[in-house]
C-alpha atoms as a PDB file:
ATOM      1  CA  UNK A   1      -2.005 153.716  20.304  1.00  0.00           C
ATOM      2  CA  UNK A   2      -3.526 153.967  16.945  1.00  0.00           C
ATOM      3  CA  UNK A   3      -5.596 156.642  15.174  1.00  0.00           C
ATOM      4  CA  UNK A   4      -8.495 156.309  13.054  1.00  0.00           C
ATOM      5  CA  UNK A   5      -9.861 159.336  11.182  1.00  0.00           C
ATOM      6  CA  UNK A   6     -13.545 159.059   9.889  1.00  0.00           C
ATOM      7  CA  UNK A   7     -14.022 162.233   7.562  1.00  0.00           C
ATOM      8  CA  UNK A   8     -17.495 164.340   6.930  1.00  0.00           C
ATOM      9  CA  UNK A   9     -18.907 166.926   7.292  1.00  0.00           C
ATOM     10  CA  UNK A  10     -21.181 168.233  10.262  1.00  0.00           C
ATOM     11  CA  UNK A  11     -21.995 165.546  13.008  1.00  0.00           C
ATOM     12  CA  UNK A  12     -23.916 163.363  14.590  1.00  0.00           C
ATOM     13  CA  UNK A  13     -25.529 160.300  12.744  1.00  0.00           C
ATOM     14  CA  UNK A  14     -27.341 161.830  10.199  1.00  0.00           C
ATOM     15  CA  UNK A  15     -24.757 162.603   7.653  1.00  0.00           C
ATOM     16  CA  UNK A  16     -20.892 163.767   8.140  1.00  0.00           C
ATOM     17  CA  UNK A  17     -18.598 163.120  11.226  1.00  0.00           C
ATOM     18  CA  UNK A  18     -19.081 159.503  10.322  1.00  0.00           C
ATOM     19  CA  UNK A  19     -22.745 159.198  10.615  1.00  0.00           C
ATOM     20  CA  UNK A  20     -23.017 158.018   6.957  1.00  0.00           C
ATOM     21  CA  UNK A  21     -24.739 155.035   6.307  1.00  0.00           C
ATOM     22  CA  UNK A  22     -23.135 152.238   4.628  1.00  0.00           C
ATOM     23  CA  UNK A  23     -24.308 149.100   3.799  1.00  0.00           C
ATOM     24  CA  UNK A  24     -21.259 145.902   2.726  1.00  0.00           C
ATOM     25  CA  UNK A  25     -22.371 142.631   1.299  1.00  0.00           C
ATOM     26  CA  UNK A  26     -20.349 139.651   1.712  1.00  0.00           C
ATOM     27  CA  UNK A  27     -18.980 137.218  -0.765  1.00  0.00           C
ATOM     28  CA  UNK A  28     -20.729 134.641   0.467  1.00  0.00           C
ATOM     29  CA  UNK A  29     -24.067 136.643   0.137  1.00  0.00           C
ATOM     30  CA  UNK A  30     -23.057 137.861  -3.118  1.00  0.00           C
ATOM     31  CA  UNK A  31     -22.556 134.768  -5.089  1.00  0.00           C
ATOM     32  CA  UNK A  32     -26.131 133.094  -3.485  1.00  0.00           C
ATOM     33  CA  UNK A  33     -27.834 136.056  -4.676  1.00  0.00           C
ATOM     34  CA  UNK A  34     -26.389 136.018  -8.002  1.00  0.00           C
ATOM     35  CA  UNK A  35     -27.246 131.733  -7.956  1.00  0.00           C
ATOM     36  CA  UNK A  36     -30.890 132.695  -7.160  1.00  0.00           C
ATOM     37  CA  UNK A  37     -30.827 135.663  -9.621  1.00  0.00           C
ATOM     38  CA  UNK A  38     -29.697 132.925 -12.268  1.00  0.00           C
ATOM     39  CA  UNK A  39     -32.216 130.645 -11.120  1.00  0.00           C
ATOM     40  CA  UNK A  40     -35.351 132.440 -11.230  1.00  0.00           C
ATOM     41  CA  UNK A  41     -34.253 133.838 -14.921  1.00  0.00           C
ATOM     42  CA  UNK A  42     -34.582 130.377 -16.402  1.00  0.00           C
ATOM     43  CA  UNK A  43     -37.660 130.119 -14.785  1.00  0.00           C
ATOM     44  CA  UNK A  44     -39.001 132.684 -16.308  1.00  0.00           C
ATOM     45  CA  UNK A  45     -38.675 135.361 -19.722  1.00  0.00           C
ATOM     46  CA  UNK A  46     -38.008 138.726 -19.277  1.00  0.00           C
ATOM     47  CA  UNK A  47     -35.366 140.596 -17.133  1.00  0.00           C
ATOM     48  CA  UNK A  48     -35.715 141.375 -13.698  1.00  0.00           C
ATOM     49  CA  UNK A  49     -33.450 144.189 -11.293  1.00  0.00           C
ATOM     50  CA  UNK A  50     -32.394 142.977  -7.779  1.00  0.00           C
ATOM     51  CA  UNK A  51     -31.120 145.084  -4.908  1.00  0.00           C
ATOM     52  CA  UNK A  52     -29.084 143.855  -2.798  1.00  0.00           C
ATOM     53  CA  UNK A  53     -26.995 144.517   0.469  1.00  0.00           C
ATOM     54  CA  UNK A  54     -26.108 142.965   3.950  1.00  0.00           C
ATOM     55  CA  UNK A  55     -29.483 142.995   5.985  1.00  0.00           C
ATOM     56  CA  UNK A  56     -28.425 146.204   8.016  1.00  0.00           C
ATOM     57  CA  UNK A  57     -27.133 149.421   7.729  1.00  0.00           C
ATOM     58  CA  UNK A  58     -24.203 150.995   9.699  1.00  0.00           C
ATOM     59  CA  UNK A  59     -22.871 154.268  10.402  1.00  0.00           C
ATOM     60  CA  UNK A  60     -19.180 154.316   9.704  1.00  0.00           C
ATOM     61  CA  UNK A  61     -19.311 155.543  13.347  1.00  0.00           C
ATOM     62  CA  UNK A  62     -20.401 152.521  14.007  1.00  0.00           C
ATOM     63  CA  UNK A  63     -18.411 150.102  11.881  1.00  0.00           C
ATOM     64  CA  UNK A  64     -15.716 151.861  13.259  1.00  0.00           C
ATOM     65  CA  UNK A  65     -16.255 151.153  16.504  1.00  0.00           C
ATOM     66  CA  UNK A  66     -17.900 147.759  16.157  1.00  0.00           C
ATOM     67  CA  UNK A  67     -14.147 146.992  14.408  1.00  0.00           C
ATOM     68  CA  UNK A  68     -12.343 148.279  17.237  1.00  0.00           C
ATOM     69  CA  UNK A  69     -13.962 146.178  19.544  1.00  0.00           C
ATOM     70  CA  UNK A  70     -13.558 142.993  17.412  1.00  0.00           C
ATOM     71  CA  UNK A  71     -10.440 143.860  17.697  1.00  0.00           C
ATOM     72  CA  UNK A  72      -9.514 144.869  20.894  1.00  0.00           C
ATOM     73  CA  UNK A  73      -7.643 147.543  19.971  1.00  0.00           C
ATOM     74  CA  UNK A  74      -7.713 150.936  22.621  1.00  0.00           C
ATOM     75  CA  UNK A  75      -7.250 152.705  19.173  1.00  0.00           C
ATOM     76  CA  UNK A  76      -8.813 156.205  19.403  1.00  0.00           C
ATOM     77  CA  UNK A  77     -11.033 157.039  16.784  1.00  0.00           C
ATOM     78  CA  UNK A  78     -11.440 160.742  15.414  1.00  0.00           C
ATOM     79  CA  UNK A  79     -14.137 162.691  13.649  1.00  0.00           C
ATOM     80  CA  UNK A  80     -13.177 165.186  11.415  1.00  0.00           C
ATOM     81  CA  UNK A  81     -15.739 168.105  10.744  1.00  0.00           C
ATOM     82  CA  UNK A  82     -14.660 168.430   7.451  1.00  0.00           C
ATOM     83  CA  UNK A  83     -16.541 167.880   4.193  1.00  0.00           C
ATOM     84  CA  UNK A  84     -15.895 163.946   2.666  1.00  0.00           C
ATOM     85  CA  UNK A  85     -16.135 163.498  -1.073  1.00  0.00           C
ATOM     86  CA  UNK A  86     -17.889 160.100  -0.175  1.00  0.00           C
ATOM     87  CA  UNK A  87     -21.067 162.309   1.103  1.00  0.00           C
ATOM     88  CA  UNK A  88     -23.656 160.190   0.845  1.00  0.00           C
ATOM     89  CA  UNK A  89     -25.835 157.661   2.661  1.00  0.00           C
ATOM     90  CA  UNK A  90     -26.958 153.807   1.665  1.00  0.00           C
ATOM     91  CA  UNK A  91     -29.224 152.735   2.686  1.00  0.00           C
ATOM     92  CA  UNK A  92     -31.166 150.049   0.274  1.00  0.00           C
ATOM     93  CA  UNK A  93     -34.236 148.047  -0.159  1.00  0.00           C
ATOM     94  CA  UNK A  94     -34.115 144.358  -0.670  1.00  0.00           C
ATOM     95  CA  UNK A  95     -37.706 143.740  -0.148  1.00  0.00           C
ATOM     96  CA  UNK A  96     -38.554 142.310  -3.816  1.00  0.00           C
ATOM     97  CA  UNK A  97     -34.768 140.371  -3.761  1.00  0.00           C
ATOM     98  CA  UNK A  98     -35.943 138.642  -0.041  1.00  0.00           C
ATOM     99  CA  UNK A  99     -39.985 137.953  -1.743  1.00  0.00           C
ATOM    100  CA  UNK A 100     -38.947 136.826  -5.047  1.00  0.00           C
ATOM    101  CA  UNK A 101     -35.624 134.947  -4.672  1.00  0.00           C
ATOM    102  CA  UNK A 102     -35.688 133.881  -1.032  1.00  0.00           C
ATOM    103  CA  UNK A 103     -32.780 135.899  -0.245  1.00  0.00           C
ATOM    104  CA  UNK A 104     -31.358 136.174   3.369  1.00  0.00           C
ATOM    105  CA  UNK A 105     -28.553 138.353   3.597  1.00  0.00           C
ATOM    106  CA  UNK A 106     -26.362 137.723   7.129  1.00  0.00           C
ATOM    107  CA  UNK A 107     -25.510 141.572   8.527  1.00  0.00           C
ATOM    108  CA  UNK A 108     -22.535 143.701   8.178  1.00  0.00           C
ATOM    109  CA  UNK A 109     -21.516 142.283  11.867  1.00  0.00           C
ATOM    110  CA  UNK A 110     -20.964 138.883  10.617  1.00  0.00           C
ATOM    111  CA  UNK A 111     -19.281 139.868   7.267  1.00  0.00           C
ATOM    112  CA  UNK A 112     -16.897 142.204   9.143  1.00  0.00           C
ATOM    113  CA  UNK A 113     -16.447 139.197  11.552  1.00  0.00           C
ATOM    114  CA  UNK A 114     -15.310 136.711   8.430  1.00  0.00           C
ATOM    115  CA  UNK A 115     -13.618 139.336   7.385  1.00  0.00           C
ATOM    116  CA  UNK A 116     -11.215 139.375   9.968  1.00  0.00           C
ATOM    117  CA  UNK A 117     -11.165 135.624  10.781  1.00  0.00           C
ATOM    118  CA  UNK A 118      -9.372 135.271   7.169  1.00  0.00           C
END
């Protein structure tokens, strides 16, 4: 059986003990936004700033978890109470990138699922 350690500090889902939010875009989302971004700058002059990310959030927690079950894997997964370096929390807004460009992002389930399928 196989250990995973997800560091942080505190608990719960709000910050450390893997409750950080993260948010993963996949290739396949990345290059359509960057063919819309293109798209709508010949359109028009000027320069424009896009945000972008998959169309959900996760905890690590969660992606943890979510991986273990795509997996199938009785792998125990550990939260460690101590302070990560990576202490921070995504979480981002693709409202004008959705309105302006038409972009759909797929969620972080679906890119971790192509993810593994390769």
């Amino acid at each position: 059986m196989q250990k995973a350690k997800l560091g942080g500090g505190g608990g719960g889902r709000g910050g450390g003990g893997g409750g950080y939010m993260r948010t993963l875009l996949h290739i396949n989302d990345v290059l359509d936004v960057l063919m819309r971004a293109y798209q709508y700058g010949r359109e028009r002059s000027g320069y424009e700033l896009f945000y972008t990310s998959a169309s959900n959030a996760m905890s690590l927690y969660e992606i943890a978890y979510f991986l273990k079950s795509l997996l199938r894997s009785d792998s125990q997964i550990q939260v460690s109470h101590t302070e990560s370096s990576n202490n921070f929390s995504a979480r981002i807004d693709i409202t004008k990138a959705r309105e302006l460009l038409g972009f759909n992002p797929h969620s972080i389930e679906w890119a971790l699922e192509q993810y593994l399928k390769t």
